[in-house]
Protein backbone atom coordinates (compact mmCIF):
# COMPACT_ATOMS: atom_id res chain seq x y z
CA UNK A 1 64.52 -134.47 101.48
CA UNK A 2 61.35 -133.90 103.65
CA UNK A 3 58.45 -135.81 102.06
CA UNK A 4 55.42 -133.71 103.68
CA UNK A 5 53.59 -130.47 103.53
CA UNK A 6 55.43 -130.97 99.32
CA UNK A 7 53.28 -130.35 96.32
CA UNK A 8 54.39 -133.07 94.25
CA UNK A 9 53.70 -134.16 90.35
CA UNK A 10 54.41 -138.08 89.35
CA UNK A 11 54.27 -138.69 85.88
CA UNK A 12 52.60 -142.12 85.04
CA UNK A 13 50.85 -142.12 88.31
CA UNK A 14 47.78 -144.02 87.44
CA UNK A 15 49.68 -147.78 87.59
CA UNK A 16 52.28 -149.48 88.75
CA UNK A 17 55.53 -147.54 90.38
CA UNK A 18 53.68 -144.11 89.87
CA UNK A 19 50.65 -145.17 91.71
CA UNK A 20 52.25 -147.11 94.16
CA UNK A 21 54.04 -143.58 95.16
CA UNK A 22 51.05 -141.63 94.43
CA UNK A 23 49.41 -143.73 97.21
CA UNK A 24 52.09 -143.40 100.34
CA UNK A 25 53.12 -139.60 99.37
CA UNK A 26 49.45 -138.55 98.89
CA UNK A 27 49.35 -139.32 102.97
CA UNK A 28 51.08 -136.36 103.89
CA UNK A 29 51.72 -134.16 100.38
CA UNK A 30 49.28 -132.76 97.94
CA UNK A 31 50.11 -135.38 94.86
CA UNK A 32 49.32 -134.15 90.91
CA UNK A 33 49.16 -137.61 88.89
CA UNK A 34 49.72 -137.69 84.71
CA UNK A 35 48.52 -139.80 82.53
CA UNK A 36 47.31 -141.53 78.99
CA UNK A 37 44.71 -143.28 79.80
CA UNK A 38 41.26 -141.61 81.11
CA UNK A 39 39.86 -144.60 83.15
CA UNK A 40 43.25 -145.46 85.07
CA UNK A 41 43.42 -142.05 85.96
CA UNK A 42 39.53 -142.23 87.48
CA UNK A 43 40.26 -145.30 89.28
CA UNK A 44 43.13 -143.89 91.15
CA UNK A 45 41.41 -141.00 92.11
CA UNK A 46 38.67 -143.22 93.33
CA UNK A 47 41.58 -145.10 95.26
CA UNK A 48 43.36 -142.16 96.85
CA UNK A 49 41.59 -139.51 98.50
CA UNK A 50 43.44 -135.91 97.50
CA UNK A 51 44.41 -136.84 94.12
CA UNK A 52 44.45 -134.21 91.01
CA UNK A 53 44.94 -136.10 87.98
CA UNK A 54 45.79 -134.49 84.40
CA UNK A 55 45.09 -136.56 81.19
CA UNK A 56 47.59 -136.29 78.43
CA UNK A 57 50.44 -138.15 76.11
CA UNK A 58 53.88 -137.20 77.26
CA UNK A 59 55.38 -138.61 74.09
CA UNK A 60 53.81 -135.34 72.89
CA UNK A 61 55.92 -132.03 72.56
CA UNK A 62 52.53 -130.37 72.90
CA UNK A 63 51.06 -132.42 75.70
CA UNK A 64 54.20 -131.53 77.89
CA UNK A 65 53.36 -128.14 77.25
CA UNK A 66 49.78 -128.61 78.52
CA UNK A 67 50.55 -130.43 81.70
CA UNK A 68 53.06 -127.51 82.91
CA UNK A 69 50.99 -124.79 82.33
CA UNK A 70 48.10 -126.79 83.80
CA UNK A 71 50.40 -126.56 86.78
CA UNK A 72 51.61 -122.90 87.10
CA UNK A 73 48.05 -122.16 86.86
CA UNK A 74 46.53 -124.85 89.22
CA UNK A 75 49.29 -125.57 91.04
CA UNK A 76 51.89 -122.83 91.60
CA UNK A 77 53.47 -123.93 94.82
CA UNK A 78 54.50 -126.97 93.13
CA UNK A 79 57.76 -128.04 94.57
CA UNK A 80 58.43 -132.19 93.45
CA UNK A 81 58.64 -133.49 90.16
CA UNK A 82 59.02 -137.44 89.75
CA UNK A 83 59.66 -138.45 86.09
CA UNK A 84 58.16 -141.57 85.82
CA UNK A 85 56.10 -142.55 83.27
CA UNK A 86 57.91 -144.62 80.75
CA UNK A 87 57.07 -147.31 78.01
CA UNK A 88 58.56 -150.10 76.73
CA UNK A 89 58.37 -152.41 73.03
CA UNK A 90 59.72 -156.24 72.85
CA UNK A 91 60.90 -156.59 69.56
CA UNK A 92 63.67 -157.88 67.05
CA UNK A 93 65.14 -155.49 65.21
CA UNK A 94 65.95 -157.91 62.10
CA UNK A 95 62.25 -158.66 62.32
CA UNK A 96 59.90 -156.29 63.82
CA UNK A 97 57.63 -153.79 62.36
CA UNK A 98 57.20 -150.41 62.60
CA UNK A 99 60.60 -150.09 64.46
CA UNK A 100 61.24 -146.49 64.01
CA UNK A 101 57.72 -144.98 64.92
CA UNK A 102 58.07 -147.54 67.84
CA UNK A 103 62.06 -146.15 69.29
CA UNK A 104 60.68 -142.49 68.21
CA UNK A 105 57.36 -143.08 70.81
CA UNK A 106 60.15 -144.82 73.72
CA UNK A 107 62.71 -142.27 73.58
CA UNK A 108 59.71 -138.92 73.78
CA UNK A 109 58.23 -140.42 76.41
CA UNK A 110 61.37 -141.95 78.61
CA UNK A 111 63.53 -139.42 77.90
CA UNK A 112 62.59 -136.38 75.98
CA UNK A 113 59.07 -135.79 77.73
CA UNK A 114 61.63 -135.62 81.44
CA UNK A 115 63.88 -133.49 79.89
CA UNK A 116 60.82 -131.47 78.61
CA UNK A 117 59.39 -131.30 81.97
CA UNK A 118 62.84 -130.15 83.94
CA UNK A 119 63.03 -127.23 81.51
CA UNK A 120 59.52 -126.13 81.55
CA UNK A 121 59.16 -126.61 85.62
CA UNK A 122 62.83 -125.90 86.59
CA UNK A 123 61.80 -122.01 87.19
CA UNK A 124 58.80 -123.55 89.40
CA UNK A 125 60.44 -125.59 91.32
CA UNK A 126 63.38 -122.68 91.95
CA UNK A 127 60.76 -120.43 93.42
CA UNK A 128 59.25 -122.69 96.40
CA UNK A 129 61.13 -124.46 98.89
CA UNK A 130 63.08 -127.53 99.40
CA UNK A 131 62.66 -128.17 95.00
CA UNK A 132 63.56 -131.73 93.68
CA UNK A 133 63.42 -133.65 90.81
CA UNK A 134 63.40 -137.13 90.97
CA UNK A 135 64.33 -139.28 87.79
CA UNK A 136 63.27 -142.99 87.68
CA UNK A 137 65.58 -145.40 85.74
CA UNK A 138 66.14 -148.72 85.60
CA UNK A 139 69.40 -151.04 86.51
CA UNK A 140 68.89 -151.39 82.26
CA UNK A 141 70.65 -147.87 82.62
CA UNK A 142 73.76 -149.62 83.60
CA UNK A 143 73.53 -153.05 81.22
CA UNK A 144 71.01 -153.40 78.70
CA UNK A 145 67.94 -156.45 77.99
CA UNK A 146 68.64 -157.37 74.55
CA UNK A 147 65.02 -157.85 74.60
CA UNK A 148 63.84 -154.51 74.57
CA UNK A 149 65.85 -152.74 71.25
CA UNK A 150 65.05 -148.81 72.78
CA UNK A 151 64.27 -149.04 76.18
CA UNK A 152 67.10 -149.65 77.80
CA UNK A 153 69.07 -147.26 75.68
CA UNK A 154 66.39 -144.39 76.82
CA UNK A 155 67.12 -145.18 80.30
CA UNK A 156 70.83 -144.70 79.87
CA UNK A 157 70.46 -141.51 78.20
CA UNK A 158 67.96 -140.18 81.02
CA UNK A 159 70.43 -141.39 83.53
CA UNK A 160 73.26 -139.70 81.78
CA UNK A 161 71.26 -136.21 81.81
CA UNK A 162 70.14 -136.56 85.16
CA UNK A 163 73.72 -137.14 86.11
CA UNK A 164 74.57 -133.76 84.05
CA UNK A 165 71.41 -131.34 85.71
CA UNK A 166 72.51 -132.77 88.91
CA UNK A 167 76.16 -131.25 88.44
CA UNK A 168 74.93 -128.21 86.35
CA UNK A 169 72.01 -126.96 89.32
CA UNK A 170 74.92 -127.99 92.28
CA UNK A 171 74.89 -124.31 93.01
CA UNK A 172 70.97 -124.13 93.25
CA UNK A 173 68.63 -125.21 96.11
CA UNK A 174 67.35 -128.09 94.45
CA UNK A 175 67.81 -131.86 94.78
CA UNK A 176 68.54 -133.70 91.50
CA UNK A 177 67.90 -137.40 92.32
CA UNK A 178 67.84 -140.52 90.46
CA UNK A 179 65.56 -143.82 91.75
CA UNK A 180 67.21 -146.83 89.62
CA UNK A 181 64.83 -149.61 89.83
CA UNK A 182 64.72 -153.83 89.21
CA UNK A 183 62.37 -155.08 87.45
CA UNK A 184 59.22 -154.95 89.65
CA UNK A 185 55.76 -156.76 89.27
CA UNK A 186 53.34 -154.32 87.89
CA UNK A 187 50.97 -153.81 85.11
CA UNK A 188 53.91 -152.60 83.32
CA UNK A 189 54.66 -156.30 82.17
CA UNK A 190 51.27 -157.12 80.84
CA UNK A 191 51.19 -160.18 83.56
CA UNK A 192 54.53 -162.06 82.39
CA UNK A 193 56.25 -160.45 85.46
CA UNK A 194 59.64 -162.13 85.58
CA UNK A 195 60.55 -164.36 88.24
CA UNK A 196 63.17 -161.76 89.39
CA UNK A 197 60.33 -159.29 90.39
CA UNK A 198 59.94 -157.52 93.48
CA UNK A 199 56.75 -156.28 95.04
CA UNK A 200 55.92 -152.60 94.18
CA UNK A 201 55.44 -151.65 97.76
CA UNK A 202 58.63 -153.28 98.69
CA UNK A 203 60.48 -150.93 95.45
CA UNK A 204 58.74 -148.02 96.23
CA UNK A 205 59.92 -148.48 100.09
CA UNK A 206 63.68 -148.33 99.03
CA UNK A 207 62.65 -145.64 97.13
CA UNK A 208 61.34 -143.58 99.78
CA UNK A 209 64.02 -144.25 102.06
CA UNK A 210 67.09 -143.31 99.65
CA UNK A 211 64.74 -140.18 99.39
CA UNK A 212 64.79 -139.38 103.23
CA UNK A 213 68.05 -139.95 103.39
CA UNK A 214 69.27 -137.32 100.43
CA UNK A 215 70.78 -140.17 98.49
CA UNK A 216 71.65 -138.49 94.79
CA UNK A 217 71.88 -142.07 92.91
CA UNK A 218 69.13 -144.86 95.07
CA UNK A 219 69.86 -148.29 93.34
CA UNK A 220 66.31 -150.36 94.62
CA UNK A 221 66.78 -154.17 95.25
CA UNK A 222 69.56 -155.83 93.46
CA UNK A 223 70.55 -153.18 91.47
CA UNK A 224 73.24 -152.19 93.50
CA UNK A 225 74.90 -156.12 92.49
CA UNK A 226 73.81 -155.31 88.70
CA UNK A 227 75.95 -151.43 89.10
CA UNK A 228 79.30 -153.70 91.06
CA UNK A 229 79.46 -156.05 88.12
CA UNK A 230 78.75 -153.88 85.65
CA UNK A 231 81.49 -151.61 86.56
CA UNK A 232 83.70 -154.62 87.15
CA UNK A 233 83.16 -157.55 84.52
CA UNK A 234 80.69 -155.65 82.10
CA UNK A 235 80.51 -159.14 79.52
CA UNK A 236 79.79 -160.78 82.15
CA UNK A 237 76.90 -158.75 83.37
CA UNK A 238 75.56 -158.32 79.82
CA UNK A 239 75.52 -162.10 79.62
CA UNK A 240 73.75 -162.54 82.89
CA UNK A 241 71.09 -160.26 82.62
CA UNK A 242 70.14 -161.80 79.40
CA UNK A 243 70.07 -165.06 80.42
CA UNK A 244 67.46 -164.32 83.23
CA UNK A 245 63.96 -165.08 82.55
C-alpha cells in the first residue's frame, strides 16, 4: 500500500499508537484524527502541522454516525481508515464493580465502533483509489491477559471480523489489513508500562513497514513468538503471558 498523497482517518489519534501514526503519516498524507478528549486533541494539532481533528465518543452508536458524515462532507476523498482507538478496564470479575456497564463501554468502542465505521465508510473508501482499512489488535487476540476480563476478548472478536471483511471484499479494490501489536509504552497504561514494552516509534515502524509491504496480518515485535506458541502449545502460552509482569 502507498502511504502518500492518502487521505487517511486514525481513530484514537490524539495519544499513544494513534498519535504516534498521526505524526509520521501526516508527513506525506492529509491525516483526520478522532477523539474523546478535547484538550488531547488540541495538543496534537499544536504538535503536527496539517492535522483535522473531530471530537467525539466512539463507544457511541450516535457519535459513529457523526464522525462519518463529518467526513463525506469534509472529507470526501477519504481513502484510509485505521481503527484504533480502543480502551481497556483491570478488574476481577468475582470482585469488581460495575462490570457490565464496564465490558458494554470495551466491546462499543474496540469492536463495535470499527465495525460501525467499515459499514458506514466502506462505500467511501470504494469510490477513491488504492482504499484500505487497517484494524489494530493486540497479540491478546491470539492468548488472553487474565488481567483485563473484556479486553482481550474484544480484540479477538475484531480480529475474527477483520479476518471475515478481508475474505468477504477479496473481490474489491480494497486492502483489509490487520496491525497486531505488543504491549507498547504509552499513555495507554497510565505509567505502569510493563517491562515487556516497546517504544511507540519502534511499534509504529513495524507497522508501517508490514503496510508498505501489503502484509494482510503484521504481527509488531514479539508477537509473531506469542502467534507460534499459541498455535502450538496454547496452555503453555496462556500460562506465560500471565506470568509476565
Amino acid at each position: 500500500m502507498d502511504l502518500e498523497n492518502n487521505t487517511i482517518l486514525i481513530t484514537g489519534g490524539s495519544s499513544g499508537i494513534g498519535f504516534e501514526l498521526a505524526r509520521r503519516l501526516a508527513r506525506n498524507n492529509k491525516v483526520l484524527i478522532c477523539g474523546r478528549s478535547e484538550s488531547k486533541l488540541e495538543r496534537a494539532e499544536k504538535h503536527v502541522r496539517g492535522l483535522e481533528t473531530f471530537q467525539c465518543d466512539l463507544s457511541k452508536g450516535a457519535d459513529c454516525d457523526r464522525l462519518g458524515d463529518w467526513i463525506e462532507n469534509r472529507f470526501p476523498d477519504l481513502n484510509i481508515l485505521v481503527n484504533n482507538a480502543a480502551l481497556v478496564h483491570t478488574d476481577s470479575f468475582l470482585e469488581g464493580t460495575d462490570l457490565m456497564d464496564k465490558a458494554i463501554l470495551e466491546f462499543n468502542t474496540n469492536t463495535l465502533a470499527p465495525i460501525r465505521l467499515a459499514h458506514k465508510l466502506l462505500p467511501l473508501l470504494l469510490k477513491n483509489s488504492d482504499p484500505g482499512i487497517i484494524n489494530v489488535t493486540t497479540g491478546l487476540a491470539y492468548t488472553p491477559r487474565a488481567a483485563y476480563p473484556f479486553y482481550s476478548a474484544t480484540k479477538a472478536a475484531l480480529h475474527s471480523f477483520t479476518q471475515v471483511l478481508r475474505y468477504q471484499l477479496r473481490h474489491n479494490d480494497i486492502k483489509v489489513i490487520e496491525a497486531v501489536f505488543p504491549a507498547v509504552d504509552t499513555p495507554w497504561h497510565k505509567g505502569n508500562a510493563p517491562k515487556i514494552a516497546i517504544p511507540a516509534g519502534k511499534a509504529v515502524d513495524e507497522m508501517i513497514h508490514g503496510i508498505r509491504r501489503d502484509k494482510d496480518e503484521i504481527r509488531i515485535g514479539k508477537v509473531k513468538l506469542i502467534y507460534l506458541i499459541s498455535r502450538m502449545a496454547p496452555k503453555f502460552a496462556f500460562k506465560k503471558i500471565n506470568s509476565l509482569n
